[in-house]
C-alpha atoms as a PDB file:
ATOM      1  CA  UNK A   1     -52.317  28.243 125.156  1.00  0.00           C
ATOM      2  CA  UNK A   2     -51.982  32.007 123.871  1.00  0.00           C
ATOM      3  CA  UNK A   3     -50.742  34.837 125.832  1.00  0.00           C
ATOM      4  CA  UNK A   4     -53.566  36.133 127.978  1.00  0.00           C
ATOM      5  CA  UNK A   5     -53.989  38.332 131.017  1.00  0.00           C
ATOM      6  CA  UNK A   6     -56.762  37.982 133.400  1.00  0.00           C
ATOM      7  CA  UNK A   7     -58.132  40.886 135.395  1.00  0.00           C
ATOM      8  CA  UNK A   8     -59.090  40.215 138.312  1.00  0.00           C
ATOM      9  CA  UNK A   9     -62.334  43.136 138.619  1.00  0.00           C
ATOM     10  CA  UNK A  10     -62.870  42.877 142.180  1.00  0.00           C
ATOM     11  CA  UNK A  11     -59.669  44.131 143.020  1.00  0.00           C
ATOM     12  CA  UNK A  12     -58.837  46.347 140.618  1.00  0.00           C
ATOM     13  CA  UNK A  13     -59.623  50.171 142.083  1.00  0.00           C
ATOM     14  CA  UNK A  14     -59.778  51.615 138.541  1.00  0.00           C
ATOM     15  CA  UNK A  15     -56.240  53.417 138.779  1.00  0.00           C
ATOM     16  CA  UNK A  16     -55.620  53.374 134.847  1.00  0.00           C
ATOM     17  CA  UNK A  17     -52.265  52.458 134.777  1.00  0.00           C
ATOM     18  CA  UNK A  18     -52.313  49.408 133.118  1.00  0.00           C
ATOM     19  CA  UNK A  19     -54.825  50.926 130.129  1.00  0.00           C
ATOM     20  CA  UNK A  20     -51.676  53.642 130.198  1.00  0.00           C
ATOM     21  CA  UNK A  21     -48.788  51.010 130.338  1.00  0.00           C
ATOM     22  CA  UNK A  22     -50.231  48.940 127.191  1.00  0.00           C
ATOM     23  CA  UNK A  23     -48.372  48.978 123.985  1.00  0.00           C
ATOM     24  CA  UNK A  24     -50.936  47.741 122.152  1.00  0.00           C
ATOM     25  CA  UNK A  25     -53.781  49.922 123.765  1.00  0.00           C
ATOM     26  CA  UNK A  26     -55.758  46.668 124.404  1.00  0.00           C
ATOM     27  CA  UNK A  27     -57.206  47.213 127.909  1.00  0.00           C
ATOM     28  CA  UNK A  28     -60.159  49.895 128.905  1.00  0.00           C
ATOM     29  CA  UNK A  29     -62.174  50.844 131.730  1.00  0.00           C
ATOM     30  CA  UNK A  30     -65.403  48.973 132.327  1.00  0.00           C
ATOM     31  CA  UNK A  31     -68.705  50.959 132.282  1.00  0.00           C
ATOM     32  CA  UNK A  32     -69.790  49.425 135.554  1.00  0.00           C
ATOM     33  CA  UNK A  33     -69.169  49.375 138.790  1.00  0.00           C
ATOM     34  CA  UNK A  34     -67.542  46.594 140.543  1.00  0.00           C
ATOM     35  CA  UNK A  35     -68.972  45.290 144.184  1.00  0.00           C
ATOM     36  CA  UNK A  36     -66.369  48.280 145.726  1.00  0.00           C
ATOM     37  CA  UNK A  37     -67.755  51.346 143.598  1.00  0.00           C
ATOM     38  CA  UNK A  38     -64.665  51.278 141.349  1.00  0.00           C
ATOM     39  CA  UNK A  39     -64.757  51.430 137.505  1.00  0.00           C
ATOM     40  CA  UNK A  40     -62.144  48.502 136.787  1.00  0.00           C
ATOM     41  CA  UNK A  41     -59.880  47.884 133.966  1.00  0.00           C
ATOM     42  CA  UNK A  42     -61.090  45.420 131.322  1.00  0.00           C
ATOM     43  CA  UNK A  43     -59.815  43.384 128.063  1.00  0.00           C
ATOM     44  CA  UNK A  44     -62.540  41.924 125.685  1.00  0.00           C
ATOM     45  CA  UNK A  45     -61.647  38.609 124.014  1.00  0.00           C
ATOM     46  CA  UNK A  46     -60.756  40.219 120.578  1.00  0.00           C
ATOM     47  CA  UNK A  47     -58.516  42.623 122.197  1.00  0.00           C
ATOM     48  CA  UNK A  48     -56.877  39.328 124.091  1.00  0.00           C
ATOM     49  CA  UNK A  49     -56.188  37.711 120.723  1.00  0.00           C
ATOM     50  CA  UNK A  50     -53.615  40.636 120.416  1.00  0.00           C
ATOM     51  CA  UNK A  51     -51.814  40.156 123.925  1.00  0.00           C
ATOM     52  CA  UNK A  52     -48.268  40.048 123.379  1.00  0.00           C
ATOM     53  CA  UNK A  53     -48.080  38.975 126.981  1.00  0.00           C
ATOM     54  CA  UNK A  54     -45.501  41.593 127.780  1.00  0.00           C
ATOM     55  CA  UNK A  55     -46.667  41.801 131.320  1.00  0.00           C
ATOM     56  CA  UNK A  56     -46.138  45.913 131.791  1.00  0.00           C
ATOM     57  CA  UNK A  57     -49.712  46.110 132.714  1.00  0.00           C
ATOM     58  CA  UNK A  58     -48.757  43.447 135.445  1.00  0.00           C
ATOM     59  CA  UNK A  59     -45.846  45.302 136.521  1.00  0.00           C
ATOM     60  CA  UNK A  60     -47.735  48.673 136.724  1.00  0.00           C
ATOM     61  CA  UNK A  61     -50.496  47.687 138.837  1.00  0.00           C
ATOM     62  CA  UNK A  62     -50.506  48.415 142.265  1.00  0.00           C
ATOM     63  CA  UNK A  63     -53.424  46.298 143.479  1.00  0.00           C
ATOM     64  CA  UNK A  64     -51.572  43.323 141.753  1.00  0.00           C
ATOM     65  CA  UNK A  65     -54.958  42.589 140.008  1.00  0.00           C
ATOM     66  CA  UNK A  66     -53.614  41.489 136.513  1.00  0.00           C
ATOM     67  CA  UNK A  67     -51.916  37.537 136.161  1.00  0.00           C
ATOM     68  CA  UNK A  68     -50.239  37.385 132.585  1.00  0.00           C
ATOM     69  CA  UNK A  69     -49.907  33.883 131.151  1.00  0.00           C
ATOM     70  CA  UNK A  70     -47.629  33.630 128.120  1.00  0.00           C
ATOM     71  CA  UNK A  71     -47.444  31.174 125.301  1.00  0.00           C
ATOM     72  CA  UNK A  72     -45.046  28.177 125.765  1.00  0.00           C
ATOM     73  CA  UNK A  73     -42.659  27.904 123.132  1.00  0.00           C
ATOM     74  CA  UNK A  74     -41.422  24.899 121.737  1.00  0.00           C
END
């Protein structure tokens, strides 16, 4: 398994902190709405093939909407 995050859109209120807090400028701001009239943060599969798994987006997010799963090393 490769580092991923997964957003979780519904509870995400669209803050921008995490799109801030990435290194590798790999998350953005949907173009629609979710079910709460927010704009929430996003990652498209070839930005997730980048993850580094650092989890600062994690750290940064105050709706604690973002899980970060990291590569198992051998």
């Amino acid at each position: 398994m490769a580092n991923r995050i997964v957003i979780d859109e519904q509870l995400c209120k669209g803050c921008g902190l995490c799109v801030v807090a990435c290194p590798h400028d790999l998350i953005e701001m949907s173009k629609k709405l979710n079910k709460h009239g927010f704009l929430p943060a996003v990652i498209c599969a070839d930005a997730m093939l980048r993850c580094t798994g650092c989890t600062f987006c994690a750290q940064v997010c105050p709706d604690v909407a973002i899980e970060v799963y990291r590569e198992k090393k051998s």
